[in-house]
PDB file of N, CA and C in Angstrom:
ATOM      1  N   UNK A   1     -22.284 -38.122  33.139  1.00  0.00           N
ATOM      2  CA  UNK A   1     -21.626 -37.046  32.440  1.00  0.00           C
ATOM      3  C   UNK A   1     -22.661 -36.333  31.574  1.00  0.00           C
ATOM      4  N   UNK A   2     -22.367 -34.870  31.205  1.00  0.00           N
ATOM      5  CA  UNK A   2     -23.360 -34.014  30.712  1.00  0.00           C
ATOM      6  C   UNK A   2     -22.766 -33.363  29.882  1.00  0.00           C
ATOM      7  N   UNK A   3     -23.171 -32.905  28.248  1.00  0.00           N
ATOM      8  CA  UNK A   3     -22.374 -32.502  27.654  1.00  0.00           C
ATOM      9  C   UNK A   3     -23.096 -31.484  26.900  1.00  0.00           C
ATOM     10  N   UNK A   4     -22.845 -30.745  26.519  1.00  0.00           N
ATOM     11  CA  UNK A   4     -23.750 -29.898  25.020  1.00  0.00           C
ATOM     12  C   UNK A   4     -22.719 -29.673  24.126  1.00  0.00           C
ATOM     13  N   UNK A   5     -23.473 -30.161  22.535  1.00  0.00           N
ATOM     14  CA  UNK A   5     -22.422 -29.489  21.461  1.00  0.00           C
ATOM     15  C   UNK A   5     -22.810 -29.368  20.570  1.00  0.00           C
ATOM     16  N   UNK A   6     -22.332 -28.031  20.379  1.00  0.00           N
ATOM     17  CA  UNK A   6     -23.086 -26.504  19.199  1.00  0.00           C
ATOM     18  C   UNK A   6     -22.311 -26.675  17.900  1.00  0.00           C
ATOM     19  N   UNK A   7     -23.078 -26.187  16.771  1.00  0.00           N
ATOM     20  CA  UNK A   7     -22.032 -26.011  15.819  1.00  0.00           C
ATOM     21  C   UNK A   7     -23.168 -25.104  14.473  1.00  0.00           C
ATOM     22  N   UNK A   8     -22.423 -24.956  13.878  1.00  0.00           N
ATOM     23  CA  UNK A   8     -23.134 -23.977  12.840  1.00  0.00           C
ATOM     24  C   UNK A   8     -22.980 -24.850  11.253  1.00  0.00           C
ATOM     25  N   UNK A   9     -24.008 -25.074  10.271  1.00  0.00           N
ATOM     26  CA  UNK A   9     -24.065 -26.123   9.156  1.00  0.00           C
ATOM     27  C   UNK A   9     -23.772 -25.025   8.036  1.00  0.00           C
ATOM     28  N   UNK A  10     -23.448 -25.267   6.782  1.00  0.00           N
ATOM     29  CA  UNK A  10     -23.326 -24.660   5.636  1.00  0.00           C
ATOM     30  C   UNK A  10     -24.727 -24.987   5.225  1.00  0.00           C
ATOM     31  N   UNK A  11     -25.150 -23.586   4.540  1.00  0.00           N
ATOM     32  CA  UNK A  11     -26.630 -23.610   4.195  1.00  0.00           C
ATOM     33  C   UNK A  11     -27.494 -24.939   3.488  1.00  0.00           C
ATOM     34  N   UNK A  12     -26.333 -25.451   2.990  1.00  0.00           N
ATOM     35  CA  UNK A  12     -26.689 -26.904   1.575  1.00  0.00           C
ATOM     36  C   UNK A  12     -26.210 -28.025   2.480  1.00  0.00           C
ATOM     37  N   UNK A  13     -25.963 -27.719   3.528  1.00  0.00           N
ATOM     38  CA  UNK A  13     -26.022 -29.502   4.124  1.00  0.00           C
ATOM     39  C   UNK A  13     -26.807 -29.667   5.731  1.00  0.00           C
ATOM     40  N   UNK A  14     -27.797 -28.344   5.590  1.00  0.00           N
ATOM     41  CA  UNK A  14     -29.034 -28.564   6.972  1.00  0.00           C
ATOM     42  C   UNK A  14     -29.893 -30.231   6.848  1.00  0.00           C
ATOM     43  N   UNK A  15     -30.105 -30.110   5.652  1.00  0.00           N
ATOM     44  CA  UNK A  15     -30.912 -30.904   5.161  1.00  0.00           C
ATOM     45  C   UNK A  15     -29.921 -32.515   5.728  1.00  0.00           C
ATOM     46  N   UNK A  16     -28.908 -32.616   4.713  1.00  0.00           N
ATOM     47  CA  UNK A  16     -28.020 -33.856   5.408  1.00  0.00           C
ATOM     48  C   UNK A  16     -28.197 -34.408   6.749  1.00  0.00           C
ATOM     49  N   UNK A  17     -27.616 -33.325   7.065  1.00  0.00           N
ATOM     50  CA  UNK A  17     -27.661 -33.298   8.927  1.00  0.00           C
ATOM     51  C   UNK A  17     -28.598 -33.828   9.245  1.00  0.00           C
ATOM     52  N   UNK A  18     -29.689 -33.471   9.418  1.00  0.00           N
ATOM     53  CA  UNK A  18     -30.726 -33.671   9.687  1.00  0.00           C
ATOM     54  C   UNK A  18     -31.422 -35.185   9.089  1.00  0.00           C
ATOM     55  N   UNK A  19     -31.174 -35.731   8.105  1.00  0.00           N
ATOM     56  CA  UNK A  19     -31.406 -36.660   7.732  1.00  0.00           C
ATOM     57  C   UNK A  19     -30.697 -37.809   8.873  1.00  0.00           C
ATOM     58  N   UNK A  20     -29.287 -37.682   8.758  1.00  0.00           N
ATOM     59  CA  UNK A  20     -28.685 -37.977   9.570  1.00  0.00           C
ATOM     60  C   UNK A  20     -28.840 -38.188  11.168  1.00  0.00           C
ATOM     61  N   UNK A  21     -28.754 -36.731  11.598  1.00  0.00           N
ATOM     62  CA  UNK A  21     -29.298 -37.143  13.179  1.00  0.00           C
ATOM     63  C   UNK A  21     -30.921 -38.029  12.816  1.00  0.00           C
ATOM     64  N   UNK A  22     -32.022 -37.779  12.073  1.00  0.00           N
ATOM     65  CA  UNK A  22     -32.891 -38.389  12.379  1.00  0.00           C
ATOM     66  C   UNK A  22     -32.569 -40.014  12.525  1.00  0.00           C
ATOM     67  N   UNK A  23     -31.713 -40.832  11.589  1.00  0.00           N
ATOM     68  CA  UNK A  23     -31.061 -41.874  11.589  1.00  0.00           C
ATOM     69  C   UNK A  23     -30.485 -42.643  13.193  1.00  0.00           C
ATOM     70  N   UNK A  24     -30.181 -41.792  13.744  1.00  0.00           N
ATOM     71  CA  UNK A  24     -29.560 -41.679  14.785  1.00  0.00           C
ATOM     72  C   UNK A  24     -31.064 -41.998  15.843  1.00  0.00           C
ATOM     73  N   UNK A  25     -31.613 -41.273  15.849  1.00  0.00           N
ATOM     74  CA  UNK A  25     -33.102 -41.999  16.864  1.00  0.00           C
ATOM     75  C   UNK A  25     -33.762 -43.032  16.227  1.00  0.00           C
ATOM     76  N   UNK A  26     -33.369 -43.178  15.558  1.00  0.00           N
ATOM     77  CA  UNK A  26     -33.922 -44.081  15.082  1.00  0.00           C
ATOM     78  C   UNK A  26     -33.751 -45.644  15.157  1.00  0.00           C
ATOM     79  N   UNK A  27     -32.333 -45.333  15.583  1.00  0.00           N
ATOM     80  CA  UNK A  27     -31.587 -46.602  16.143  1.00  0.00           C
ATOM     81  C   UNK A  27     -31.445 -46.674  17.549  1.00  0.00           C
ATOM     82  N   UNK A  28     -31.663 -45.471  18.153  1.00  0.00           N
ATOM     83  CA  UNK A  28     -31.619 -45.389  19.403  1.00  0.00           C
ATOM     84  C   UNK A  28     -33.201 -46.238  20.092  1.00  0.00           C
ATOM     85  N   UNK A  29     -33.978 -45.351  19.452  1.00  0.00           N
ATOM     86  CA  UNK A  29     -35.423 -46.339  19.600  1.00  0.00           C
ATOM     87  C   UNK A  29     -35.374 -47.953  19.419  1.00  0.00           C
ATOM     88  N   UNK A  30     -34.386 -48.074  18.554  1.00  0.00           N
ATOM     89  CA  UNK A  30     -34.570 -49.737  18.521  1.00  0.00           C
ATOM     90  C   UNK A  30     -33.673 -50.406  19.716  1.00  0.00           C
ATOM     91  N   UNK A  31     -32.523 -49.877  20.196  1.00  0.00           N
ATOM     92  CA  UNK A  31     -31.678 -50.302  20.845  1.00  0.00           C
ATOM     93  C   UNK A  31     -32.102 -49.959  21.973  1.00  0.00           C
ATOM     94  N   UNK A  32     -32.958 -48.593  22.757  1.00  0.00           N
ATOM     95  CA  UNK A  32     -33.129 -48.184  23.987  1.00  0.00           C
ATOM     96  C   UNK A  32     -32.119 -48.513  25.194  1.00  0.00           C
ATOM     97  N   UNK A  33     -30.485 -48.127  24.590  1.00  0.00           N
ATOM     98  CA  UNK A  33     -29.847 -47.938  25.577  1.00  0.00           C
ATOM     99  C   UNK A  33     -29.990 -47.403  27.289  1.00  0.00           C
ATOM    100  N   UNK A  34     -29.783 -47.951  28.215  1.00  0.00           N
ATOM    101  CA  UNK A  34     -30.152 -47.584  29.616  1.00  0.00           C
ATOM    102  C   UNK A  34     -29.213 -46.328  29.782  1.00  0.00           C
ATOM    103  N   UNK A  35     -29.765 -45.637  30.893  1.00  0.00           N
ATOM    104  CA  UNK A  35     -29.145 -44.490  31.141  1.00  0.00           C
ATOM    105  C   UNK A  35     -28.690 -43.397  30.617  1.00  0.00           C
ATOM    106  N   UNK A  36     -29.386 -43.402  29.252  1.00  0.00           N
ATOM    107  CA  UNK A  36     -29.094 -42.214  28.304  1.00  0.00           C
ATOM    108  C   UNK A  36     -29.733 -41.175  27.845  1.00  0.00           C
ATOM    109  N   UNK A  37     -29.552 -40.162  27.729  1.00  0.00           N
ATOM    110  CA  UNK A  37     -30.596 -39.459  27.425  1.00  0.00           C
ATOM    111  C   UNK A  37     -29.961 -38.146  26.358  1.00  0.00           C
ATOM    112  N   UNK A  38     -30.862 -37.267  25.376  1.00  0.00           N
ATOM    113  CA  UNK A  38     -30.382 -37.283  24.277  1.00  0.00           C
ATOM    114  C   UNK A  38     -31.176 -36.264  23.709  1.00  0.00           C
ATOM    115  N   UNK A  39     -30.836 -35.539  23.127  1.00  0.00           N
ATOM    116  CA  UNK A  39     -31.592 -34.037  22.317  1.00  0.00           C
ATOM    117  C   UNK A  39     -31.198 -33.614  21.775  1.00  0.00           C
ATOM    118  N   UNK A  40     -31.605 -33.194  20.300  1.00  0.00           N
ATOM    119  CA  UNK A  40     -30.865 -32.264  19.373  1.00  0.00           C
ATOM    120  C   UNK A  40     -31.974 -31.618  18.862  1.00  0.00           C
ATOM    121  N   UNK A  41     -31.602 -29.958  19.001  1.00  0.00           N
ATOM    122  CA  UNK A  41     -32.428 -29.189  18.896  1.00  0.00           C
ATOM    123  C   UNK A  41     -31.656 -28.207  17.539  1.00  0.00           C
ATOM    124  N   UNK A  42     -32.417 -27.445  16.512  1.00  0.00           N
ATOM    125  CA  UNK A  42     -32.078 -27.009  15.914  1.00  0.00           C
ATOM    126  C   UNK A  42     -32.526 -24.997  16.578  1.00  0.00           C
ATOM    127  N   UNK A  43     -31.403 -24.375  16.096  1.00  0.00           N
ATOM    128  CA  UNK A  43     -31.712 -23.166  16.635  1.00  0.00           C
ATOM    129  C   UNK A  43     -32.410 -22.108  16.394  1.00  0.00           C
ATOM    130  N   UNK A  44     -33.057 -21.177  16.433  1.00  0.00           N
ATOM    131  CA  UNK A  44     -34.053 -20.009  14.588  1.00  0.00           C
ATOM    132  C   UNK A  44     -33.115 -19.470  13.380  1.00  0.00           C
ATOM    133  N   UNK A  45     -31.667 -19.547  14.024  1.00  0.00           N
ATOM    134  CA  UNK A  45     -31.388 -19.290  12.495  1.00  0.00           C
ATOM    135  C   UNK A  45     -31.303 -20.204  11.363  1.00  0.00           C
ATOM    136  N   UNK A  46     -31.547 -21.773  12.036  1.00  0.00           N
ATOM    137  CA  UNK A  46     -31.938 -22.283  11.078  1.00  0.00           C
ATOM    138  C   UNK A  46     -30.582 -23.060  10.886  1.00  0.00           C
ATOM    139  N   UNK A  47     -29.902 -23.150  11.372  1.00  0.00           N
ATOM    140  CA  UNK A  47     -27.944 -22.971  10.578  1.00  0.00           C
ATOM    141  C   UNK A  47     -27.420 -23.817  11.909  1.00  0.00           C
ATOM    142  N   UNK A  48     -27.797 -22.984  12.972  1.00  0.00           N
ATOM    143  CA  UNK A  48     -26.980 -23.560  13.989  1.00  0.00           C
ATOM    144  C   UNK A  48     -27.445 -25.175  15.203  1.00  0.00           C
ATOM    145  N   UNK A  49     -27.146 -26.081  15.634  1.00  0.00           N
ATOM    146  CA  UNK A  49     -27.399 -27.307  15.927  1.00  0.00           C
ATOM    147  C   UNK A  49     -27.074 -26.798  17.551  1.00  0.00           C
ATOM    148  N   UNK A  50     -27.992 -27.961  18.421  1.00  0.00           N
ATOM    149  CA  UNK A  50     -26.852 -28.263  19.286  1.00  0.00           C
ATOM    150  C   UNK A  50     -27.712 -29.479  19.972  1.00  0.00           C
ATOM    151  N   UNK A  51     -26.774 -30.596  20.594  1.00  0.00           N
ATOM    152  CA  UNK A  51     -27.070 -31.375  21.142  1.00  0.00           C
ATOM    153  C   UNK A  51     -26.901 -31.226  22.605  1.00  0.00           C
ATOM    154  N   UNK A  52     -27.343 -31.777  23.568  1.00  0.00           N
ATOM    155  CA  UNK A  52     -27.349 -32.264  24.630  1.00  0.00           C
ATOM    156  C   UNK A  52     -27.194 -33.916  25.007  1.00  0.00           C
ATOM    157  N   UNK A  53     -26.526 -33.937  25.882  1.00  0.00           N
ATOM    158  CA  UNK A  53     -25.833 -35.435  25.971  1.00  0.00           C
ATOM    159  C   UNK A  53     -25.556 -35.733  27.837  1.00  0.00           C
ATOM    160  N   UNK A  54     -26.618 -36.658  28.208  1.00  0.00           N
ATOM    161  CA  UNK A  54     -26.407 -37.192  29.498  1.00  0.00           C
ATOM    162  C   UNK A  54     -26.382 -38.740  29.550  1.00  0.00           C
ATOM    163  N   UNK A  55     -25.330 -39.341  30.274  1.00  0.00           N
ATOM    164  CA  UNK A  55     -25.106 -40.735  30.203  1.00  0.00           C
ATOM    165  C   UNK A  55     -24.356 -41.150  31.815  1.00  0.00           C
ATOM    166  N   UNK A  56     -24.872 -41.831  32.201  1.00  0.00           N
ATOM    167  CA  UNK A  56     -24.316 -42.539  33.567  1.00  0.00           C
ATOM    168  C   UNK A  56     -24.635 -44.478  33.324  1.00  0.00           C
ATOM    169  N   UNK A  57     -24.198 -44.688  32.431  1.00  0.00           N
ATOM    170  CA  UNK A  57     -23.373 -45.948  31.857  1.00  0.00           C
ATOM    171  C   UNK A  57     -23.112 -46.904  32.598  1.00  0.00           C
ATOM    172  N   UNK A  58     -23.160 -47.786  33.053  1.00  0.00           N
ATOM    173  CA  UNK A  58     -22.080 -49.022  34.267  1.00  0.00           C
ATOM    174  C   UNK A  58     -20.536 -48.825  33.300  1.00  0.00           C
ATOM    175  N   UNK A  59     -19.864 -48.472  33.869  1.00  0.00           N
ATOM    176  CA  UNK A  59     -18.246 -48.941  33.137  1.00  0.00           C
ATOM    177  C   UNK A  59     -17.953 -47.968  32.672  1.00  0.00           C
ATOM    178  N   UNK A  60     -18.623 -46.389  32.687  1.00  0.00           N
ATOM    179  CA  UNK A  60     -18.177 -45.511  32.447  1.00  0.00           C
ATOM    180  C   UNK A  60     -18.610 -45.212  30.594  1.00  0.00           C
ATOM    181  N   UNK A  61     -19.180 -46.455  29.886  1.00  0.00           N
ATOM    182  CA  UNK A  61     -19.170 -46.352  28.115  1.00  0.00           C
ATOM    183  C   UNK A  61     -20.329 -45.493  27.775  1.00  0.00           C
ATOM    184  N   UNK A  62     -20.534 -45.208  26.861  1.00  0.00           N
ATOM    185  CA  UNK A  62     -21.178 -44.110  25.862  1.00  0.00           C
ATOM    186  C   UNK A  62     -22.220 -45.098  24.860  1.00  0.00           C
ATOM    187  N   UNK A  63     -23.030 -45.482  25.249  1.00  0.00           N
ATOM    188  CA  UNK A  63     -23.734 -46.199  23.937  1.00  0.00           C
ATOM    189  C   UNK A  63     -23.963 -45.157  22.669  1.00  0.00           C
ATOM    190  N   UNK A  64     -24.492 -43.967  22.753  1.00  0.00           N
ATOM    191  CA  UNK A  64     -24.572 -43.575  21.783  1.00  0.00           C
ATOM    192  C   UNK A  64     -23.093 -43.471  20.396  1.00  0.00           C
ATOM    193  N   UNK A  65     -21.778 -42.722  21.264  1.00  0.00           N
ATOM    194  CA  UNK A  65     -20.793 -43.276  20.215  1.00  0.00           C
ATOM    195  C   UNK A  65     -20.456 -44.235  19.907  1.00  0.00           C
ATOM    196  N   UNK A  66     -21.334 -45.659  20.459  1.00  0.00           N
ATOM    197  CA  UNK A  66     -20.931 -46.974  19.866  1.00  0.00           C
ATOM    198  C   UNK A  66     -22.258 -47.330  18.818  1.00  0.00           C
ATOM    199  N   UNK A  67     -23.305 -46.619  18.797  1.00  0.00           N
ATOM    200  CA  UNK A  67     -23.903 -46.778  17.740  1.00  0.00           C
ATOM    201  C   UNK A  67     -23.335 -46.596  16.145  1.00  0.00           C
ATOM    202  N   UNK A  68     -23.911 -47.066  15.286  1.00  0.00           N
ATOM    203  CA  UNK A  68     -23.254 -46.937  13.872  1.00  0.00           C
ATOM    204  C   UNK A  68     -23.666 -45.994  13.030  1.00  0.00           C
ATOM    205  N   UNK A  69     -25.037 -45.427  13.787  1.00  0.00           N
ATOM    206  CA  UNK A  69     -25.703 -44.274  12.922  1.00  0.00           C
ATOM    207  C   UNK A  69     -25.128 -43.470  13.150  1.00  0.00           C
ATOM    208  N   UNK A  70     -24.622 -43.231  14.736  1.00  0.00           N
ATOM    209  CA  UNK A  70     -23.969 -41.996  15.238  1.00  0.00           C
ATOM    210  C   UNK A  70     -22.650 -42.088  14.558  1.00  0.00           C
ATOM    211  N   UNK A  71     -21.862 -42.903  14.350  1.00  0.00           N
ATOM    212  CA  UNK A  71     -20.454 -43.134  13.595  1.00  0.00           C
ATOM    213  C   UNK A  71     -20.812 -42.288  12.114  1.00  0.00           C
ATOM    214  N   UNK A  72     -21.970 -42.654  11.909  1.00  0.00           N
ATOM    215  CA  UNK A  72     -22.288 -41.836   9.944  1.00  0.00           C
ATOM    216  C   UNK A  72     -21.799 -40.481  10.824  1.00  0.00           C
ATOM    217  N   UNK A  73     -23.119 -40.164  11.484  1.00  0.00           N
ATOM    218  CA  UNK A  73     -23.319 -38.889  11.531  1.00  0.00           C
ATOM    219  C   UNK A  73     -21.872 -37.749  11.985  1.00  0.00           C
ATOM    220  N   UNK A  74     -21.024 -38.442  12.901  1.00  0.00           N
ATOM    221  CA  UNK A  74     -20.205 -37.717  13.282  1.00  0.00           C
ATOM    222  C   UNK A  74     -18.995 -37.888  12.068  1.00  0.00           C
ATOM    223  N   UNK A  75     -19.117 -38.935  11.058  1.00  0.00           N
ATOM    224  CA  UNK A  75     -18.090 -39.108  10.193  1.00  0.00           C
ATOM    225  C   UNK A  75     -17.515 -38.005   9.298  1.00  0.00           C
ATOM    226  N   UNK A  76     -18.491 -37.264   9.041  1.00  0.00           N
ATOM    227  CA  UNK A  76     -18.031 -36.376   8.019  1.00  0.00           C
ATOM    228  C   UNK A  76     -18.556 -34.491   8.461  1.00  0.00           C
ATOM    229  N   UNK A  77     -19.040 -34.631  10.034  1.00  0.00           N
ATOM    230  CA  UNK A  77     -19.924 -32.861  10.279  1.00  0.00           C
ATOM    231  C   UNK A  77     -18.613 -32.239   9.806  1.00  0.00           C
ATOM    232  N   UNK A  78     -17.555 -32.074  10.449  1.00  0.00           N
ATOM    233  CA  UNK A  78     -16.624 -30.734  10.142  1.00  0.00           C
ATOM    234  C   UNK A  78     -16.818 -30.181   8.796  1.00  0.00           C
ATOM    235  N   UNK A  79     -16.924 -31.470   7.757  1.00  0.00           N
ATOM    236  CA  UNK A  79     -17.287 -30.758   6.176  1.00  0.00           C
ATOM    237  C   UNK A  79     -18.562 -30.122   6.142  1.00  0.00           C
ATOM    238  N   UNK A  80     -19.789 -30.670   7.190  1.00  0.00           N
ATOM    239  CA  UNK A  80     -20.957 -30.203   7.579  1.00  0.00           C
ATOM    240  C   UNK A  80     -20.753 -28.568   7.873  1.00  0.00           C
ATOM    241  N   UNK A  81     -19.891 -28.420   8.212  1.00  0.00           N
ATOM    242  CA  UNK A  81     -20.278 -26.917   9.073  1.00  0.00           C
ATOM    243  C   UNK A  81     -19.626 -25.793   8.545  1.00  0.00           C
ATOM    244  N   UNK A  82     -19.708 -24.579   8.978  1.00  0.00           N
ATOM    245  CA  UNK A  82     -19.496 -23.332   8.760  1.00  0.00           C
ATOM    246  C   UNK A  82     -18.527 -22.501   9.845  1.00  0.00           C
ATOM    247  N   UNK A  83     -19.276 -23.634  10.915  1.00  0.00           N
ATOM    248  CA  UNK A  83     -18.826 -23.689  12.138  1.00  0.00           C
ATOM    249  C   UNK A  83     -18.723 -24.775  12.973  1.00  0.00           C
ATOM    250  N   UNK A  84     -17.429 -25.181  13.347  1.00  0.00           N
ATOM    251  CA  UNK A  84     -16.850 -26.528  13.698  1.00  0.00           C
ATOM    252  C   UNK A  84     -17.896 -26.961  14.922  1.00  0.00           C
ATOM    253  N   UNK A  85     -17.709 -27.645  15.618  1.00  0.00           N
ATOM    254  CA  UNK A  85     -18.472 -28.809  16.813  1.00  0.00           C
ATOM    255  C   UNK A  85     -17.637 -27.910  18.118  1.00  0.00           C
ATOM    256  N   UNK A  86     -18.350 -27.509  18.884  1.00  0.00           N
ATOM    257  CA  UNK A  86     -17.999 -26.753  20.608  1.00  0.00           C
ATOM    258  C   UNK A  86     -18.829 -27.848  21.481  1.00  0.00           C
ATOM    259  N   UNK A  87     -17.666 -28.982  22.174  1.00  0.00           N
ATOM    260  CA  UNK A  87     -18.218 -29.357  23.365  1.00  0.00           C
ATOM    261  C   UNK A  87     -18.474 -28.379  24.280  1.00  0.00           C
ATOM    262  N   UNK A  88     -19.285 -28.813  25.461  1.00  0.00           N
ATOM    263  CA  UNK A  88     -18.728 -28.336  26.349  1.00  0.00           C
ATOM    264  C   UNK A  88     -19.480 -29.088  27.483  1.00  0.00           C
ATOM    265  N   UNK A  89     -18.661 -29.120  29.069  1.00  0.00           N
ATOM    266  CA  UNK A  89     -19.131 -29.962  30.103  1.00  0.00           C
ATOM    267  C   UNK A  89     -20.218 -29.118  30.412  1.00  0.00           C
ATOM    268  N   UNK A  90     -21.364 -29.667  31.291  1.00  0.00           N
ATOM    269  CA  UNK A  90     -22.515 -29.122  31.727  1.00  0.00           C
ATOM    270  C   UNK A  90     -22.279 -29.497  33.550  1.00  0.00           C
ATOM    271  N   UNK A  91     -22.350 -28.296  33.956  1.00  0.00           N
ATOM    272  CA  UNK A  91     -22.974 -29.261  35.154  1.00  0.00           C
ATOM    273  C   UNK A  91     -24.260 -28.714  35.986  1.00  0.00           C
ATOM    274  N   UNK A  92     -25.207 -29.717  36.203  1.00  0.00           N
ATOM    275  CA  UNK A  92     -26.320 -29.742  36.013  1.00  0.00           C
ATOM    276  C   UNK A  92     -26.929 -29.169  37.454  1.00  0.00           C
ATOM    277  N   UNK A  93     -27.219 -27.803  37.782  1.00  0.00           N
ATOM    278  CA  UNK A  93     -27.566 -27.148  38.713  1.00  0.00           C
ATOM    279  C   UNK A  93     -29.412 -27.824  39.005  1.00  0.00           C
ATOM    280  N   UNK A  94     -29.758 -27.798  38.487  1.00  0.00           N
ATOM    281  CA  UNK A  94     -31.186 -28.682  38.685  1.00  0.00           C
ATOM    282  C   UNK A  94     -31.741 -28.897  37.327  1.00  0.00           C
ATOM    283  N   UNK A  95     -32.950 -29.481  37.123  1.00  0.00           N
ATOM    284  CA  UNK A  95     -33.471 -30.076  36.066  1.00  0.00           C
ATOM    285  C   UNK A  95     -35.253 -30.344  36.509  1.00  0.00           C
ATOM    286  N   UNK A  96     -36.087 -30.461  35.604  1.00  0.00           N
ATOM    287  CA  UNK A  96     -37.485 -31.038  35.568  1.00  0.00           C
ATOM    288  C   UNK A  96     -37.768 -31.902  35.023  1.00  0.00           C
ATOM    289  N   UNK A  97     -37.361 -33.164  34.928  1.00  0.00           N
ATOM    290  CA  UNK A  97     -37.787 -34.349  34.176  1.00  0.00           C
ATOM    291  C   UNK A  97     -37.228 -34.092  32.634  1.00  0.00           C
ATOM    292  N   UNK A  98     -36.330 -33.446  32.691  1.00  0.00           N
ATOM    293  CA  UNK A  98     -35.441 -33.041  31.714  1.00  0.00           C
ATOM    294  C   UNK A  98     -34.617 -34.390  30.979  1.00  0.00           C
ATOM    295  N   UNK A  99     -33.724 -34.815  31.878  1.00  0.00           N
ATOM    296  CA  UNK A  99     -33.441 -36.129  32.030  1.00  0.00           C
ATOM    297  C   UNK A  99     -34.087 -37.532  32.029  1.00  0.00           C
ATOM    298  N   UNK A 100     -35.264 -37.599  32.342  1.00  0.00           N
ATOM    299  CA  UNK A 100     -36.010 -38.700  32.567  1.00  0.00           C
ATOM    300  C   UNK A 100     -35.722 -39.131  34.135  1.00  0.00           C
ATOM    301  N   UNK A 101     -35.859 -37.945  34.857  1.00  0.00           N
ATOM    302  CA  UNK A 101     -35.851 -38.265  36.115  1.00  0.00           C
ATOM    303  C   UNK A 101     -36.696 -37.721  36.684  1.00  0.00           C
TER     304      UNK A 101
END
């Protein structure tokens, strides 16, 4: 599964965020879940986020939402933002080692 999700921060909590997602690799590095793969890119205005999210799991699970950093991080964004969280499905017309493939 392939996902991207955008959202826009209130000027005084970029910084949070960001503290936050860094938290988040940080545990990921220690845990090196299989089959996952993972990006959060910040945009030029500075304001707006978005992640990318690919996972093909055995059993269908999500390691990253079973992490606990990711539990901080997603605990409180809506107060984070300006502009709420936009999933959306991807589907993946080709790629360059984008994935780790």
């Amino acid at each position: 599964m392939k996902h991207m999700v955008r959202y826009t921060l209130k000027p005084d909590r970029v910084a949070e965020n960001e503290r936050l997602a860094t938290a988040v690799y940080d545990e990921l590095r220690e845990a090196r879940p299989p089959g996952l793969y993972y990006a959060t890119f910040r945009l030029a205005d500075g304001l707006t986020f978005m992640h990318i999210v690919s996972h093909d799991e055995p059993g269908g699970g999500n390691a990253l939402t079973a992490l606990p950093a990711f539990k901080a991080f997603t605990a409180e964004v809506k107060d984070r933002c300006a502009e709420g969280p936009v999933r959306v499905e991807l589907t993946e017309i080709g790629s360059y080692g984008f994935f780790g493939r």
